[in-house]
Protein backbone atom coordinates (compact mmCIF):
# COMPACT_ATOMS: atom_id res chain seq x y z
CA UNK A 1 8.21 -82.84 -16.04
CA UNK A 2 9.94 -79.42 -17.11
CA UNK A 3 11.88 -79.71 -13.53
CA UNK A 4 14.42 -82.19 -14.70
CA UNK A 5 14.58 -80.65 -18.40
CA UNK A 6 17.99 -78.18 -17.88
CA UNK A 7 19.38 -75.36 -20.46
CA UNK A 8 22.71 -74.44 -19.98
CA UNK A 9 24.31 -71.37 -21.05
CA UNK A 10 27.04 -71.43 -23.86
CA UNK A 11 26.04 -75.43 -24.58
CA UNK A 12 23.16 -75.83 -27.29
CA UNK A 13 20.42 -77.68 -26.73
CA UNK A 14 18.52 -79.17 -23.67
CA UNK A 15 19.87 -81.70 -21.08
CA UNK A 16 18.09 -83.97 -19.25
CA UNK A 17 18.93 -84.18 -15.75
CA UNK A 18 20.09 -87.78 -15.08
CA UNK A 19 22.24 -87.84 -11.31
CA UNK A 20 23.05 -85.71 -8.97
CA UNK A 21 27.19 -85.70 -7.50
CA UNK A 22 29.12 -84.69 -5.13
CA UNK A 23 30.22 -81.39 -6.74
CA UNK A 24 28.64 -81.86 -10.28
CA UNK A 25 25.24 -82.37 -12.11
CA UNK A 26 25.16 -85.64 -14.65
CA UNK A 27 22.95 -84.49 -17.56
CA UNK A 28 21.67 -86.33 -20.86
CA UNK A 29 21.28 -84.53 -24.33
CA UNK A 30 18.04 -84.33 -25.17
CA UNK A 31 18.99 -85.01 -28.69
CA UNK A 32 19.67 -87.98 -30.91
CA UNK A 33 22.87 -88.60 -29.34
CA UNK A 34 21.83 -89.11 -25.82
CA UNK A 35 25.62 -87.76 -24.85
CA UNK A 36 25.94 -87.83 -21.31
CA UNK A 37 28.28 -85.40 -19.62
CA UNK A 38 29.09 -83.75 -15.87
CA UNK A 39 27.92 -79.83 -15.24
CA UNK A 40 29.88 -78.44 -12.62
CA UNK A 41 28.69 -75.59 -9.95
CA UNK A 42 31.22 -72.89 -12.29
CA UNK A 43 28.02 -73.92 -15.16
CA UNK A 44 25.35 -71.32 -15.46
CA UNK A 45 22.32 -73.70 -15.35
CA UNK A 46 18.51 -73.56 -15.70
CA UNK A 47 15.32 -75.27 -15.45
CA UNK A 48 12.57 -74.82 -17.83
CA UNK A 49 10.19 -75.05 -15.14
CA UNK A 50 12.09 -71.68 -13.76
CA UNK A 51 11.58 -69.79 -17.39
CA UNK A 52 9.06 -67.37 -17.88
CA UNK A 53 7.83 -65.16 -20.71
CA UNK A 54 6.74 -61.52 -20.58
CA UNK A 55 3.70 -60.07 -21.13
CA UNK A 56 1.74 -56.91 -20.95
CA UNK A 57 0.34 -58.34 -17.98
CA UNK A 58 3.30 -60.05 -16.43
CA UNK A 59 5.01 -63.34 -16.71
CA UNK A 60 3.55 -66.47 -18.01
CA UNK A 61 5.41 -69.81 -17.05
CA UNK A 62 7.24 -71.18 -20.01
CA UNK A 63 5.35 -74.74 -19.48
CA UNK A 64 2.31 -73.30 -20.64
CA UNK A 65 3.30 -71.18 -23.39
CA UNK A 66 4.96 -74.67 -24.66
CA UNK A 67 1.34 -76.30 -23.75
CA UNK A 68 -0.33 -73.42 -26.46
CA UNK A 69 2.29 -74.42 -29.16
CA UNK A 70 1.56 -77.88 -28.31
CA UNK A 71 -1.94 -77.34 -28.70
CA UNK A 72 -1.82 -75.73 -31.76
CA UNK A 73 0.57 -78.12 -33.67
CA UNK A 74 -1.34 -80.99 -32.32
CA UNK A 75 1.75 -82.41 -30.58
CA UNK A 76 3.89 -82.76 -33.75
CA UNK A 77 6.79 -80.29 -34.61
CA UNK A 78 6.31 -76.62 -35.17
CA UNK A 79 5.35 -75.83 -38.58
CA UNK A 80 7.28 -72.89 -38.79
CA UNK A 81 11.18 -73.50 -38.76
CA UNK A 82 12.69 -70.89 -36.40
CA UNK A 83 15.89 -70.93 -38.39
CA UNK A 84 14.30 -69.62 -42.07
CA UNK A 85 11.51 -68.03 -40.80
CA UNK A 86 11.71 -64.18 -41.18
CA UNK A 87 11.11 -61.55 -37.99
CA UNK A 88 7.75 -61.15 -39.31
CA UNK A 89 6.58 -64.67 -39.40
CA UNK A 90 7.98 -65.34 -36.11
CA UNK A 91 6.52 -61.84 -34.41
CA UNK A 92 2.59 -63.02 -36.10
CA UNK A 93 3.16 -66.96 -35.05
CA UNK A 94 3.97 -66.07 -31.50
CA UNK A 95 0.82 -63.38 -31.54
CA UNK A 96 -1.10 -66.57 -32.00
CA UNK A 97 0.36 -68.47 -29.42
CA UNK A 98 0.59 -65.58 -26.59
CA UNK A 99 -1.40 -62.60 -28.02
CA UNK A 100 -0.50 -60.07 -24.90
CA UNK A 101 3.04 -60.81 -25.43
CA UNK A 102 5.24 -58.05 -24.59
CA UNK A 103 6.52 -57.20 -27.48
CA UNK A 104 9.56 -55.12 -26.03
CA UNK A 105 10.87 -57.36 -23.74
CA UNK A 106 10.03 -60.84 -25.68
CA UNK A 107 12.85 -60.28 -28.60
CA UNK A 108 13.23 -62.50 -31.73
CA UNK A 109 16.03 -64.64 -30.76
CA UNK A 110 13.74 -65.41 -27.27
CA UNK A 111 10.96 -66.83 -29.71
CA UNK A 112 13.64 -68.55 -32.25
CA UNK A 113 14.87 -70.60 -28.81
CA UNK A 114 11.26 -71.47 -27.71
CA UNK A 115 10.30 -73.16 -31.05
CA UNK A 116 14.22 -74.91 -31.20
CA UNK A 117 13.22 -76.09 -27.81
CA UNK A 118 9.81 -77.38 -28.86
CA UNK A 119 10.81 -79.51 -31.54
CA UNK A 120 13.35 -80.56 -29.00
CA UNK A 121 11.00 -81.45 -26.87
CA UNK A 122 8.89 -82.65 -28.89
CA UNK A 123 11.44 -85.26 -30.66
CA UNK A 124 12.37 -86.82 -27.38
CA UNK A 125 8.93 -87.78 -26.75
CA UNK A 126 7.88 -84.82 -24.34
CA UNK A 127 4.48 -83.57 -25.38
CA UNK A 128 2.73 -83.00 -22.29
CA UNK A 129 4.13 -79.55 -20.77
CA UNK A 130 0.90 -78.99 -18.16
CA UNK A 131 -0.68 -81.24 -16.34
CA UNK A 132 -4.39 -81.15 -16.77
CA UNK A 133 -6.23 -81.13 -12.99
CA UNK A 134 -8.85 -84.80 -12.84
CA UNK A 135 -12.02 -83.35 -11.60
C-alpha cells in the first residue's frame, strides 16, 4: 500500500501516485484537495515503502513504525499534535512507539514528519500500514 504513497522534497505533504508518463509521474494530494499535478524526473521523489528509521539495532521499515502508532491510537489521529508538542513530548511519545530508537540519528523534525504523515494517512482513509500474514 505504502508503494504508491510518494513524498517529494520541497512540496508538503504526501502524493498519491495516480499514472505513470512518458517523462513525468501524475500524483494526487493526499489531502482534502485531491490536487492532481505532473512530477518530472528533475523531482527528488520517494516512496514510503523505501523510508526507514534508525535504531540502535539498525533500520526499521517506516510501514511498521506507522503500524505501532496505528496500534496505539487505535487507528484514529495521533493524540499528540507534532506542531505544539515540545522536544520532550515528542522524544517520550516516540520512546513508546520505537523504544531502541536511535536517538542520535532519529532527530526531532524526523519524528514531527512521521506523526504529520500519520494523520495524513490516516485522514485519507489509510490505516492499514502492514499486512498481517493468514495462517
Amino acid at each position: 500500500m505504502l508503494q504508491t504513497v510518494l513524498a517529494i522534497a520541497g512540496k508538503p505533504g504526501l502524493y498519491r501516485l495516480v499514472s505513470r508518463g512518458n517523462k513525468n509521474l501524475i500524483v494526487e494530494s493526499l489531502d482534502a484537495a485531491k490536487k492532481r499535478m505532473p512530477i518530472f524526473g528533475a523531482d527528488k521523489v520517494i516512496s514510503l515503502a523505501d523510508i526507514a528509521m534508525y535504531t540502535d539495532n539498525g533500520e526499521v521499515p517506516l510501514a511498521e513504525v506507522l503500524q505501532k502508532v496505528s496500534d496505539k491510537e487505535g487507528a484514529k489521529e495521533a493524540s499528540l499534535n507534532p506542531k505544539k508538542a515540545s522536544n520532550e513530548e515528542l522524544q517520550d511519545y516516540f520512546a513508546e512507539i520505537l523504544p531502541d530508537y536511535d536517538r542520535e540519528r532519529v532527530y526531532m523534525t524526523d519524528i514531527k514528519k512521521l506523526l504529520t504523515w500519520y494523520n495524513l494517512l490516516v485522514n485519507a482513509g489509510i490505516t492499514v500500514f502492514v499486512e498481517k500474514e493468514q495462517e
